[in-house]
N, C-alpha and C. Protein backbone atom coordinates (compact mmCIF):
# COMPACT_ATOMS: atom_id res chain seq x y z
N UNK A 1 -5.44 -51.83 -13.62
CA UNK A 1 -4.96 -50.69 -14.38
C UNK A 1 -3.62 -50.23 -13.81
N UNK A 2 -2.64 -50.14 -14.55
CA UNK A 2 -1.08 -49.81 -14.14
C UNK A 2 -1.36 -48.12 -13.79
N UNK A 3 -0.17 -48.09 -13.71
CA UNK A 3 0.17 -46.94 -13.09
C UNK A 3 0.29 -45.86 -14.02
N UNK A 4 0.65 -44.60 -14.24
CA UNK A 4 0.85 -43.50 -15.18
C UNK A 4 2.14 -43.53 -15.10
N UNK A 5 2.76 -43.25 -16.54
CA UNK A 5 4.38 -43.25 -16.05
C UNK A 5 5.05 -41.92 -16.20
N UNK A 6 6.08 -41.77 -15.55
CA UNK A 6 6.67 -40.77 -15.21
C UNK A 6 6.74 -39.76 -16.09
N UNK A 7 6.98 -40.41 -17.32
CA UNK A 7 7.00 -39.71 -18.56
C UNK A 7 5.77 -38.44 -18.85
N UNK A 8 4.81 -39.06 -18.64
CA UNK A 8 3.16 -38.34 -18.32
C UNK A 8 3.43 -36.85 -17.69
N UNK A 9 3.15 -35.65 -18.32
CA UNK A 9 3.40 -34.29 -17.68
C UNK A 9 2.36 -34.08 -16.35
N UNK A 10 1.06 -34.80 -16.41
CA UNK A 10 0.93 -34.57 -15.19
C UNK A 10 1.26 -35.09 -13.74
N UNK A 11 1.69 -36.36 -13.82
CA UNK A 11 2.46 -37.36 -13.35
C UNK A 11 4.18 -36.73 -12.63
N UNK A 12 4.98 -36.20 -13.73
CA UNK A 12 5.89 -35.24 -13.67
C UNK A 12 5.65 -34.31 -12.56
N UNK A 13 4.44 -33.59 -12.72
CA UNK A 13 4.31 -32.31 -11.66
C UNK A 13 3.96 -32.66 -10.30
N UNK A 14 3.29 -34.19 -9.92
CA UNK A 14 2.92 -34.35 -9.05
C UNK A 14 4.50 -34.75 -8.30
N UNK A 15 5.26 -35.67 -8.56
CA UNK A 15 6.60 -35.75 -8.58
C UNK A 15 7.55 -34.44 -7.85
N UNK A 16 7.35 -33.47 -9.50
CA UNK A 16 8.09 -32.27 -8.82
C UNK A 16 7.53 -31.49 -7.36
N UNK A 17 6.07 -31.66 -7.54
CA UNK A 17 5.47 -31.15 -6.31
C UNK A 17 6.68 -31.81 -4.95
N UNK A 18 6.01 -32.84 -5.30
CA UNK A 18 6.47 -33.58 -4.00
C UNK A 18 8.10 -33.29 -3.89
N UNK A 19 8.90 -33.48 -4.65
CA UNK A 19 10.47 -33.35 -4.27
C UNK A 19 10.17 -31.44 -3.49
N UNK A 20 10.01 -30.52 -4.25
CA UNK A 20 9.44 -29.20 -3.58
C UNK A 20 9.16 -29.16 -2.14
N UNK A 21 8.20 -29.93 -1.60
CA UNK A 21 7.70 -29.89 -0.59
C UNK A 21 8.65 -30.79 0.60
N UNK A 22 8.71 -31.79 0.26
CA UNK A 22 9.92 -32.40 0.76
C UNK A 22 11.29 -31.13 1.11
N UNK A 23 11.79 -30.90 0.05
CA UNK A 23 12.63 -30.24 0.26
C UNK A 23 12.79 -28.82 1.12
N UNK A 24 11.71 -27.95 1.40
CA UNK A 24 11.15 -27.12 2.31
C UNK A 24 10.71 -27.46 3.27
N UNK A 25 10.52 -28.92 3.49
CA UNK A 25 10.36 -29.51 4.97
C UNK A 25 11.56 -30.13 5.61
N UNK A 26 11.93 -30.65 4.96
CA UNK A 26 13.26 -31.51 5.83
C UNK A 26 14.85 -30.65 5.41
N UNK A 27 14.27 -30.13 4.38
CA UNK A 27 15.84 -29.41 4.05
C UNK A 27 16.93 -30.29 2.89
N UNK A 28 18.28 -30.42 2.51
CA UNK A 28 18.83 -30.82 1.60
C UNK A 28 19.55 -31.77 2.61
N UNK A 29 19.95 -31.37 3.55
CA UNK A 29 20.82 -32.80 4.18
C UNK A 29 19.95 -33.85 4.44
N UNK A 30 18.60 -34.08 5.03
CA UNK A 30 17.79 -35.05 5.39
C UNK A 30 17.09 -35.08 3.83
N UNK A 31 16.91 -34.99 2.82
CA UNK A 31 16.20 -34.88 1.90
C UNK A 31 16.37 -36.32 1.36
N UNK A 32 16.25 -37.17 0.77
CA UNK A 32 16.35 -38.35 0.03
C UNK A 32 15.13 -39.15 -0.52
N UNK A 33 15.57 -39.64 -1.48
CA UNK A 33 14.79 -40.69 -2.98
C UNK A 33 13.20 -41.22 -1.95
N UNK A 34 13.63 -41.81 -0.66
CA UNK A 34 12.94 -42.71 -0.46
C UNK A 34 11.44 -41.69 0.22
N UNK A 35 11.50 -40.14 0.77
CA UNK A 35 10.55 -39.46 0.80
C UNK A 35 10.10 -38.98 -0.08
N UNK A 36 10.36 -38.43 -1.51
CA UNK A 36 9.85 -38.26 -2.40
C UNK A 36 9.02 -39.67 -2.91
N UNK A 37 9.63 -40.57 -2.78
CA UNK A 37 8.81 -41.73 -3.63
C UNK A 37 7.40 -41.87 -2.54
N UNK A 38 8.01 -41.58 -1.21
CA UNK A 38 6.50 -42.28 -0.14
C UNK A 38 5.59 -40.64 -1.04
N UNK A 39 6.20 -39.56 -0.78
CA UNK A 39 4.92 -38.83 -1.15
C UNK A 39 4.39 -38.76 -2.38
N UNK A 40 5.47 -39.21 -3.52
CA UNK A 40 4.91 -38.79 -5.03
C UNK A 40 3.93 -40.20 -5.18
N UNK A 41 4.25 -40.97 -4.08
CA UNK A 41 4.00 -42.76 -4.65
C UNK A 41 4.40 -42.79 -5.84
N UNK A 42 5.34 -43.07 -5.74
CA UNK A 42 6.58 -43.70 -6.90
C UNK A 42 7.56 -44.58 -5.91
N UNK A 43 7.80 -45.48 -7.27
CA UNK A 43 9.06 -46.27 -6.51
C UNK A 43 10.77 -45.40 -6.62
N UNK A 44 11.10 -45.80 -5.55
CA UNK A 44 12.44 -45.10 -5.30
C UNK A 44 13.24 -45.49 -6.69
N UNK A 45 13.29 -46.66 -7.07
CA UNK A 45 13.88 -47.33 -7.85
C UNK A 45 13.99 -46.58 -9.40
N UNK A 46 12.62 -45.99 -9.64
CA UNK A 46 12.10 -45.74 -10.81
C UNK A 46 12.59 -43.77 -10.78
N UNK A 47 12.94 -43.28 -9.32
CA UNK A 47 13.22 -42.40 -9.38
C UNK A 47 14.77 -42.16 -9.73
N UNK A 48 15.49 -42.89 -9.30
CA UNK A 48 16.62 -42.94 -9.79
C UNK A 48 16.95 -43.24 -11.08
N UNK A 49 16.25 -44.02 -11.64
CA UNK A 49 16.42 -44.53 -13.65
C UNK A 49 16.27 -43.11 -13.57
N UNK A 50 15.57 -42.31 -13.72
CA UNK A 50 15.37 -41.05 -14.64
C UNK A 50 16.36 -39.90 -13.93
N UNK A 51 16.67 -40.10 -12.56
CA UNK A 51 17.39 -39.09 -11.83
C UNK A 51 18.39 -39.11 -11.33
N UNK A 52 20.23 -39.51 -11.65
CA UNK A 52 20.91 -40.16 -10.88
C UNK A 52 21.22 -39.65 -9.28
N UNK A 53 20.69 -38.42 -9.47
CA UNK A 53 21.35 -37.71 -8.02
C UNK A 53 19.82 -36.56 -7.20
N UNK A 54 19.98 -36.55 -6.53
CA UNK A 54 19.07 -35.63 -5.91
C UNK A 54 18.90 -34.45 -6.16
N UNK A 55 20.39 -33.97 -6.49
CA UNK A 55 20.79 -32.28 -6.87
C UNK A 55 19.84 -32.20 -7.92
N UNK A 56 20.35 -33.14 -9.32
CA UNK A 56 19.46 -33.27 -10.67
C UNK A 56 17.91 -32.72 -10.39
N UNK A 57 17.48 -34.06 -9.43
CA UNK A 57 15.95 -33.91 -8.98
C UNK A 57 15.58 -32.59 -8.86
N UNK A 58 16.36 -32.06 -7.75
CA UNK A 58 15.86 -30.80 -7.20
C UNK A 58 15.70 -29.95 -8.19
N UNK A 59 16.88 -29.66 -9.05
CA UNK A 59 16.68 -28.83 -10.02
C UNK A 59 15.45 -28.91 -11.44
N UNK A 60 15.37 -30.35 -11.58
CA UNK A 60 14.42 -30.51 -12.39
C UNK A 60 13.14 -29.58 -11.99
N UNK A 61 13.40 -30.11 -10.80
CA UNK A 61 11.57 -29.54 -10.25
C UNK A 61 11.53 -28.28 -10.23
N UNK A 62 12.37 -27.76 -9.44
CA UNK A 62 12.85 -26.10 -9.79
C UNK A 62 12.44 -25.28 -11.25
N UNK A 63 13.26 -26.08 -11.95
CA UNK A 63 13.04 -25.56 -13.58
C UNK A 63 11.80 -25.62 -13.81
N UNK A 64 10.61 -26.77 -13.54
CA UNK A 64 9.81 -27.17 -14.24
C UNK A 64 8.79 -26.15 -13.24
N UNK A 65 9.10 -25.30 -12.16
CA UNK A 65 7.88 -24.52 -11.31
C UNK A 65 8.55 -23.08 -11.31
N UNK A 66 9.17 -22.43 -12.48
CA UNK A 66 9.67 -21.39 -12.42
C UNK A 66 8.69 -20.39 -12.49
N UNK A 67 8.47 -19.58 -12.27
CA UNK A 67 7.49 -18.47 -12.88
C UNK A 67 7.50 -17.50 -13.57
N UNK A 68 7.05 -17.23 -14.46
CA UNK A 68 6.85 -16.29 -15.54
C UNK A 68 7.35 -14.88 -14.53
N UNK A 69 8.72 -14.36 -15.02
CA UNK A 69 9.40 -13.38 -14.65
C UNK A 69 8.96 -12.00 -15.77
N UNK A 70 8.68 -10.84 -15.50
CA UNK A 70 8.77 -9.60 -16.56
C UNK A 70 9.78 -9.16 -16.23
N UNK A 71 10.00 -8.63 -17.51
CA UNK A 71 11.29 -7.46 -17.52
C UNK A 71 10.72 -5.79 -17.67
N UNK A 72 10.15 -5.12 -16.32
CA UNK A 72 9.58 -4.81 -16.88
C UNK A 72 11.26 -2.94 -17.07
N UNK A 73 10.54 -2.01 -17.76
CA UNK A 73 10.55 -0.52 -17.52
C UNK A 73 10.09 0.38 -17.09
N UNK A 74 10.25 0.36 -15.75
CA UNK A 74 9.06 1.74 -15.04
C UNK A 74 9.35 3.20 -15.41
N UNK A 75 10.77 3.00 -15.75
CA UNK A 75 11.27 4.31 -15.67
C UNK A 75 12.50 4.92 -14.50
N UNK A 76 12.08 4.05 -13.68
CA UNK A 76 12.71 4.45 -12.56
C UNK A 76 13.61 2.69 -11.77
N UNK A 77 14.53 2.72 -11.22
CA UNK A 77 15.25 1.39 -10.55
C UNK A 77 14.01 0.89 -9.95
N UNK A 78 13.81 1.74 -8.48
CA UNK A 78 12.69 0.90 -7.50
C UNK A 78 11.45 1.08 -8.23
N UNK A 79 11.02 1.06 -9.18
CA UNK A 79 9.51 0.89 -9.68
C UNK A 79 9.97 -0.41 -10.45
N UNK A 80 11.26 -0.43 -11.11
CA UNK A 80 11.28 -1.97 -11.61
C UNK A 80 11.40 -2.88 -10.60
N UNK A 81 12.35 -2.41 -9.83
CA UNK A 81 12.40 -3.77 -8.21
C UNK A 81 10.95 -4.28 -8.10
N UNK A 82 10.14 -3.33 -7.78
CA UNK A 82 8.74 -3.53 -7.19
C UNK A 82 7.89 -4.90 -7.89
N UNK A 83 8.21 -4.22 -9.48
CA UNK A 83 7.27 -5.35 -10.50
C UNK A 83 8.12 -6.51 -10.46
N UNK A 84 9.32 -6.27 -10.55
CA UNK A 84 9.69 -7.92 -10.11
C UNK A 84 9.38 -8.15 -8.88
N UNK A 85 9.45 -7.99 -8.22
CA UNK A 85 9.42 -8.58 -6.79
C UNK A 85 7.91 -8.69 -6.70
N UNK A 86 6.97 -8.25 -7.31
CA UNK A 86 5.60 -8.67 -7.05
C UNK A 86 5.38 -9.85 -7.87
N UNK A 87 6.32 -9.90 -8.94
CA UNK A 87 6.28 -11.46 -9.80
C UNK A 87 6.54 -12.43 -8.93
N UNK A 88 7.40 -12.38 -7.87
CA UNK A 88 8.30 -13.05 -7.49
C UNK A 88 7.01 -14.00 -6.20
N UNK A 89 6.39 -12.43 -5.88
CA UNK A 89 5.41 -12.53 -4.77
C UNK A 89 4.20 -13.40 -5.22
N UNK A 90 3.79 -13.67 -6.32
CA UNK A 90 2.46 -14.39 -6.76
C UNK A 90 2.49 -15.72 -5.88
N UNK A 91 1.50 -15.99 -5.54
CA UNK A 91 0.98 -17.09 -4.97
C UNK A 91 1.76 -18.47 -5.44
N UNK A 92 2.21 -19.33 -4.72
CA UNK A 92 2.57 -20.07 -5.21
C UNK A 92 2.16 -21.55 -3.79
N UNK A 93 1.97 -22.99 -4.06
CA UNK A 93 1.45 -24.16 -3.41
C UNK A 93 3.00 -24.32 -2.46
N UNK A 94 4.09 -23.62 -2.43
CA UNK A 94 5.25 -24.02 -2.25
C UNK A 94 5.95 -23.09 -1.06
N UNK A 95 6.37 -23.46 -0.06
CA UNK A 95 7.19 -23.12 0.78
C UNK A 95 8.29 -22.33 0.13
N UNK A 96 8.54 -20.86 -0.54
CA UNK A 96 9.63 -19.99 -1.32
C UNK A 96 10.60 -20.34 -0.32
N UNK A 97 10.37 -19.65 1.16
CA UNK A 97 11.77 -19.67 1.84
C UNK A 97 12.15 -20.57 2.41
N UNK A 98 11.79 -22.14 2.30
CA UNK A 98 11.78 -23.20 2.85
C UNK A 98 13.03 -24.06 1.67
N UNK A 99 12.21 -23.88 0.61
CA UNK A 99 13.18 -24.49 -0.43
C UNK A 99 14.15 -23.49 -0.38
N UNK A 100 14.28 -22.05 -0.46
CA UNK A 100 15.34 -21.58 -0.67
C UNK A 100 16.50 -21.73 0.53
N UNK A 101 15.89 -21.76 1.63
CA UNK A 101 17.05 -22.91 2.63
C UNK A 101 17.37 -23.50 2.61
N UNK A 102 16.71 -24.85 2.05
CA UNK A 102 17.43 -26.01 1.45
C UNK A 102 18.54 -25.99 0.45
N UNK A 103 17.88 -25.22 -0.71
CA UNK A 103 18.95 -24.92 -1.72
C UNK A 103 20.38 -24.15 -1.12
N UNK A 104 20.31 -23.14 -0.21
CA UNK A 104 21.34 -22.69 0.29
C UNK A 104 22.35 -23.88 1.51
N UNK A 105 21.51 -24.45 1.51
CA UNK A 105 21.98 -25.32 2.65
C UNK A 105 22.49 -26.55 1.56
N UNK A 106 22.14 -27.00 0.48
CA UNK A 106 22.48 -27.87 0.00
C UNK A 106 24.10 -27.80 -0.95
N UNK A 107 23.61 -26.33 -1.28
CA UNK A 107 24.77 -25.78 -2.73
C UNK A 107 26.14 -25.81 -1.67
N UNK A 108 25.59 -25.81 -0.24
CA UNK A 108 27.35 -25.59 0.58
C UNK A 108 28.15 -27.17 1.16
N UNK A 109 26.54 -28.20 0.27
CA UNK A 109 27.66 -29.71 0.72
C UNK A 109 27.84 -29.84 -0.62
N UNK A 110 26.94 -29.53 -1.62
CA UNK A 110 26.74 -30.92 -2.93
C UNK A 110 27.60 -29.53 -4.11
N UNK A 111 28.86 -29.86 -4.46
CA UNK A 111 29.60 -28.62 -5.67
C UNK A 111 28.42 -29.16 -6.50
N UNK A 112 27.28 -30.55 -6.84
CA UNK A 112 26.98 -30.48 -8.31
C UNK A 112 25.49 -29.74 -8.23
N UNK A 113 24.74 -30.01 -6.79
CA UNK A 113 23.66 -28.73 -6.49
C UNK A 113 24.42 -27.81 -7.04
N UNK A 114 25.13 -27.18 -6.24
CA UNK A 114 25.61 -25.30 -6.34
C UNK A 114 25.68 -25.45 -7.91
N UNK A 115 26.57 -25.31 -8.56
CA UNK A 115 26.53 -25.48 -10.00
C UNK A 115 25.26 -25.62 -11.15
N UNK A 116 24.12 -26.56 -10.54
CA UNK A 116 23.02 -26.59 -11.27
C UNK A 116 21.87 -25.73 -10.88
N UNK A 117 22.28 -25.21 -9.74
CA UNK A 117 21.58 -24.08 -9.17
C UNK A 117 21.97 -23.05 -9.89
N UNK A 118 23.20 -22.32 -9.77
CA UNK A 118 23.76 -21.63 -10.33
C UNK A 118 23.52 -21.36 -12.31
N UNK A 119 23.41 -22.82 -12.77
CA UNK A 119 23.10 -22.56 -14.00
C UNK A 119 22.03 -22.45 -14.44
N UNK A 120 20.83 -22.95 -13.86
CA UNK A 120 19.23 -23.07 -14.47
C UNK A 120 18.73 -22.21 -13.37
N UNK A 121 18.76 -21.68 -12.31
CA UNK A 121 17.63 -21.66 -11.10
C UNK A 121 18.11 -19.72 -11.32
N UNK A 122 19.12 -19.62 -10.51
CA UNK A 122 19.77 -18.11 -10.14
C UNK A 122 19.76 -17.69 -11.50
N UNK A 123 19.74 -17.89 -12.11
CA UNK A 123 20.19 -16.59 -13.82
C UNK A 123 18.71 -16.24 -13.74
N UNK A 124 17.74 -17.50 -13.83
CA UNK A 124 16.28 -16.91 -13.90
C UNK A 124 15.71 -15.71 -13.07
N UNK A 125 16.05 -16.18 -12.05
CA UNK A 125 15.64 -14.73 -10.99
C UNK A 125 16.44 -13.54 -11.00
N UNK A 126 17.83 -13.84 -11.08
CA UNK A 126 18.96 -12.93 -11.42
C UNK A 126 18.89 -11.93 -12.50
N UNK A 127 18.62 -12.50 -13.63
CA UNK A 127 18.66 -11.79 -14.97
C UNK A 127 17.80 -10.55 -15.06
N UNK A 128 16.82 -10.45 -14.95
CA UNK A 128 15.63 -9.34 -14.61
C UNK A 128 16.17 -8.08 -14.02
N UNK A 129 16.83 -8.40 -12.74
CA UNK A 129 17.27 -7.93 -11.75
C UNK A 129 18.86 -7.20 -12.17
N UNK A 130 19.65 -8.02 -12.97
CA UNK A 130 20.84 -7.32 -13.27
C UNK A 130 20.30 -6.30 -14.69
N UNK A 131 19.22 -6.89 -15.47
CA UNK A 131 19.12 -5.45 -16.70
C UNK A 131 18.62 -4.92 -15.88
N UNK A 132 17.86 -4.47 -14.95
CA UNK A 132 17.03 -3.11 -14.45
C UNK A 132 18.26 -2.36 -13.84
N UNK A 133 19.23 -3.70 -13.16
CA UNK A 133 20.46 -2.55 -12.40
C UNK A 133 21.56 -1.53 -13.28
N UNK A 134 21.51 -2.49 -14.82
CA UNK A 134 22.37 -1.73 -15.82
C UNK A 134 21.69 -0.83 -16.22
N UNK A 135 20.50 -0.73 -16.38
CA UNK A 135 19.76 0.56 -16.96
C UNK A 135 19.88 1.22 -15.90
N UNK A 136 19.89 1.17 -14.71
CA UNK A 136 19.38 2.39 -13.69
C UNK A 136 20.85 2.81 -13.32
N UNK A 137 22.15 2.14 -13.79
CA UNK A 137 23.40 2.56 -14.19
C UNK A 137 23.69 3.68 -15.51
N UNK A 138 22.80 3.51 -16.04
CA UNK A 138 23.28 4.28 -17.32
C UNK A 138 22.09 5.25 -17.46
N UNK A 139 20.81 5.26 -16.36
CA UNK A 139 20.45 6.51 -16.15
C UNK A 139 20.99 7.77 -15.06
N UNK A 140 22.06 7.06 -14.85
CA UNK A 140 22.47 7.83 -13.64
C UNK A 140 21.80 7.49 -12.01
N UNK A 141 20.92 6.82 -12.06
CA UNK A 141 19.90 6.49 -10.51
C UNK A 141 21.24 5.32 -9.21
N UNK A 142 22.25 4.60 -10.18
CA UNK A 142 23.47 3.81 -9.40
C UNK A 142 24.50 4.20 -9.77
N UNK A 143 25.89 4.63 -9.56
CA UNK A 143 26.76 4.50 -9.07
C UNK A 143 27.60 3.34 -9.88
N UNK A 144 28.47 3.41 -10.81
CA UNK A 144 28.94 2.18 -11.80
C UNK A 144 29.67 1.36 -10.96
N UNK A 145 30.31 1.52 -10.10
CA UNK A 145 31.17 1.29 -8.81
C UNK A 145 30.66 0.62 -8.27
N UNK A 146 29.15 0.50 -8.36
CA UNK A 146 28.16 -0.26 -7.48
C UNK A 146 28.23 -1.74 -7.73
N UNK A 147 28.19 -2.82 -6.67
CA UNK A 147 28.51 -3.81 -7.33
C UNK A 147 27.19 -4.92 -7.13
N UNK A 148 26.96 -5.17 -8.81
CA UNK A 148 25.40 -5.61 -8.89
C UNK A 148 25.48 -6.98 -8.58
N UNK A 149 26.37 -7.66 -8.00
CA UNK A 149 26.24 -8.90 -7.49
C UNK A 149 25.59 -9.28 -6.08
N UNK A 150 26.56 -8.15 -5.27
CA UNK A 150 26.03 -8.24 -3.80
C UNK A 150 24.53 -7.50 -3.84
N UNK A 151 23.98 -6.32 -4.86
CA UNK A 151 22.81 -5.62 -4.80
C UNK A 151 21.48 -6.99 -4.69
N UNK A 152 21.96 -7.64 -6.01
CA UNK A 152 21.39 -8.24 -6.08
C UNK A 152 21.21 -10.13 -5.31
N UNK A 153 21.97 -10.45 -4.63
CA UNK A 153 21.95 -10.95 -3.81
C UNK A 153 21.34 -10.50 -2.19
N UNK A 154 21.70 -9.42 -1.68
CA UNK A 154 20.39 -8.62 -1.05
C UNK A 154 19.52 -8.41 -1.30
N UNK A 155 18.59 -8.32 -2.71
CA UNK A 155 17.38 -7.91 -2.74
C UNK A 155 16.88 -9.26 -2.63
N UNK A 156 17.53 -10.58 -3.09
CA UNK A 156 16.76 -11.75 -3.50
C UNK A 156 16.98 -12.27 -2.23
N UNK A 157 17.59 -12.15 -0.95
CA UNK A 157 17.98 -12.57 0.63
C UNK A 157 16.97 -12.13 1.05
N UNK A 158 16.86 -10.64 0.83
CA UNK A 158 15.96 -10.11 2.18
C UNK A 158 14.53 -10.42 1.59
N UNK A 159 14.02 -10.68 0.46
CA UNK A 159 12.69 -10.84 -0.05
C UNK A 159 11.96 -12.26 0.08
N UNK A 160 13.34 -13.47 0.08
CA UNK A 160 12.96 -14.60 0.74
C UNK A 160 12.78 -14.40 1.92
N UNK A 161 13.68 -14.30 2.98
CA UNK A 161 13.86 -14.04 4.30
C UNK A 161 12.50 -13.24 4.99
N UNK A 162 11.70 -12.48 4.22
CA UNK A 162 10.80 -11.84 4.86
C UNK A 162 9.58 -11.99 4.23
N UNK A 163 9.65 -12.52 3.21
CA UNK A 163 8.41 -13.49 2.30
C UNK A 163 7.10 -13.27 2.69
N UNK A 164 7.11 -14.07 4.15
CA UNK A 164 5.92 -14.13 4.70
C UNK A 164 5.63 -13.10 5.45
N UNK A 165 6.17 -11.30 5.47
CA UNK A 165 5.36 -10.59 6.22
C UNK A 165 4.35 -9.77 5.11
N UNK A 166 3.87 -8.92 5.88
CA UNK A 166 2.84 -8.42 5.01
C UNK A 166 3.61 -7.15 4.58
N UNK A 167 3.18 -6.54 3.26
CA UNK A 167 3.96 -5.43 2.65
C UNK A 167 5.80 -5.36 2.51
N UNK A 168 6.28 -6.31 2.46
CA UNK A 168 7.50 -6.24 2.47
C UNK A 168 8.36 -5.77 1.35
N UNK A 169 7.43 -6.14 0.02
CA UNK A 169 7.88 -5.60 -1.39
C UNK A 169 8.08 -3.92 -1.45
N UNK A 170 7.01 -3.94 -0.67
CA UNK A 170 7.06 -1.99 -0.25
C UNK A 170 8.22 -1.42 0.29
N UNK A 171 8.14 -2.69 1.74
CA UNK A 171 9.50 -2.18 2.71
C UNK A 171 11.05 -1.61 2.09
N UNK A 172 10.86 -3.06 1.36
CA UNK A 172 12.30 -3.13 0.41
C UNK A 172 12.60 -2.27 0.10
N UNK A 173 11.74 -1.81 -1.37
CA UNK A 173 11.84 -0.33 -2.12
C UNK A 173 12.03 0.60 -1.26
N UNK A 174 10.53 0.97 -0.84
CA UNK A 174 10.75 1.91 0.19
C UNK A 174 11.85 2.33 0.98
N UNK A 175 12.19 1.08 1.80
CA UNK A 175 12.52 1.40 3.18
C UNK A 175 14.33 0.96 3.41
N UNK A 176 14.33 0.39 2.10
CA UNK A 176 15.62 -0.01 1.82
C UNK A 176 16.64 0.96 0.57
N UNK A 177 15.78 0.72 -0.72
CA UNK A 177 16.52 1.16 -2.33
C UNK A 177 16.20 2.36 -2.14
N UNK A 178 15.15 3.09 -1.53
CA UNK A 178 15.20 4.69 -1.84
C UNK A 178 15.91 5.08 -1.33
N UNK A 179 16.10 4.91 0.15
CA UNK A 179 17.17 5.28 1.09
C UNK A 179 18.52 5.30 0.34
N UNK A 180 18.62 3.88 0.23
CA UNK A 180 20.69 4.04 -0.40
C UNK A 180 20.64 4.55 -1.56
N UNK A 181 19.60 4.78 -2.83
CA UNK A 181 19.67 5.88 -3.54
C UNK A 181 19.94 7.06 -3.51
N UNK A 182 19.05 7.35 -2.57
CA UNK A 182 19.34 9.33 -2.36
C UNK A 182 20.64 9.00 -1.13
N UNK A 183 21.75 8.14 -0.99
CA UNK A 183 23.20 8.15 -0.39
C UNK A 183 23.80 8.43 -1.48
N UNK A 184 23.51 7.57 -2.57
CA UNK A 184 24.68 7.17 -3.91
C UNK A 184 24.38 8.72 -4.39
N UNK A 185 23.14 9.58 -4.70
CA UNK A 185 22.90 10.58 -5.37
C UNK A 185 23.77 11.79 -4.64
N UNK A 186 23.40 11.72 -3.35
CA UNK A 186 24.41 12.80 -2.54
C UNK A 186 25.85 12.49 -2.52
N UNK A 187 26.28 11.96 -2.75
CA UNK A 187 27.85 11.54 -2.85
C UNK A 187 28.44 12.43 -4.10
C-alpha cells in the first residue's frame, strides 16, 4: 500500500505539524527540507516539488494553523486586549514563542520570509489589534498621536515573550495598558 499524498488534508497537517515543530526547535538558520522530511516522513525531494523555498513552507504551515481570532467590543481598549489575547492564549500542540523566534530570527536573513510573514501571518494577529486601537482612538481612551504600530508590536512581544507564565494576559492589561492609559488621560 503506497503512501498518502501530500495533496491529502490530513497528510498536509501532519507535514505542517512537523515544519512547526522543527522550526521552534532548531530555529530558521538550522531549519532545513531534510528535518522536516525525517519527521513528517516525507521525502525531501517531494517537499521541494510543492515548496521551492523554506520561507514558502514555513508560511504555508503558519497559514494553515492560524486561529480563529474575534474582533471582539468590550466597550473599553483593555477589555478588548484581554479577549484577544485570550484567543491568542488557547491551547495550542505548538511551541508560540519558539516559532515566533524563529520567524523573527528568520525575517532578519531571508527578505522573502519577512515579506510572507508580513503578508499572510502579522495582518492576522495585527488586524484585531489595530481596530480595537482605532476605536479606543475615537473614544477618547488613546491619544491620536499614539503610534499603533509600536503599541501593537509591544503587546504581541511581550505576550509571546511571557507566554508561558501564569496570568500574564492579566499582567499586560493590568499591569501594563491601564497604567499608560490613566498617563495618556492625565496629560
Amino acid at each position: 500500500m503506497g503512501r498518502t499524498p501530500l495533496d491529502a488534508p490530513e497528510r498536509l497537517q501532519e507535514v505542517f505539524a512537523a515544519v512547526l515543530h522543527v522550526l521552534a526547535e532548531v530555529g530558521y538558520a538550522r531549519f532545513n527540507m531534510d528535518l522536516v522530511a525525517l519527521r513528517a516522513r516525507a521525502s525531501k525531494a517531494s517537499l521541494y516539488q510543492r515548496w521551492p523555498s523554506k520561507a514558502r513552507l514555513i508560511t504555508d504551515a503558519l497559514k494553515a494553523n492560524l486561529p480563529e481570532l474575534p474582533q471582539p467590543d468590550e466597550g473599553t481598549f483593555t477589555e478588548d486586549v484581554r479577549v484577544i489575547m485570550r484567543a491568542w492564549g488557547e491551547p495550542t500542540p505548538f511551541d508560540t514563542a519558539g516559532i515566533f523566534l524563529g520567524l523573527l530570527e528568520g525575517s532578519r536573513q531571508d527578505a522573502d520570509l519577512a515579506c510572507l510573514r508580513e503578508e499572510h501571518i502579522d495582518r492576522a494577529y495585527t488586524e484585531h489589534l489595530r481596530v480595537a486601537v482605532d476605536r479606543a482612538k475615537t473614544r477618547g481612551e488613546l491619544p491620536d498621536r499614539l503610534d499603533t504600530d509600536v503599541l501593537i508590536t509591544a503587546l504581541i512581544s511581550t505576550f509571546v515573550l511571557r507566554s508561558d507564565e501564569r496570568g500574564v494576559i492579566d499582567s499586560i492589561v493590568d499591569g501594563l495598558l491601564r497604567p499608560l492609559i490613566g498617563i495618556f488621560r492625565a496629560k
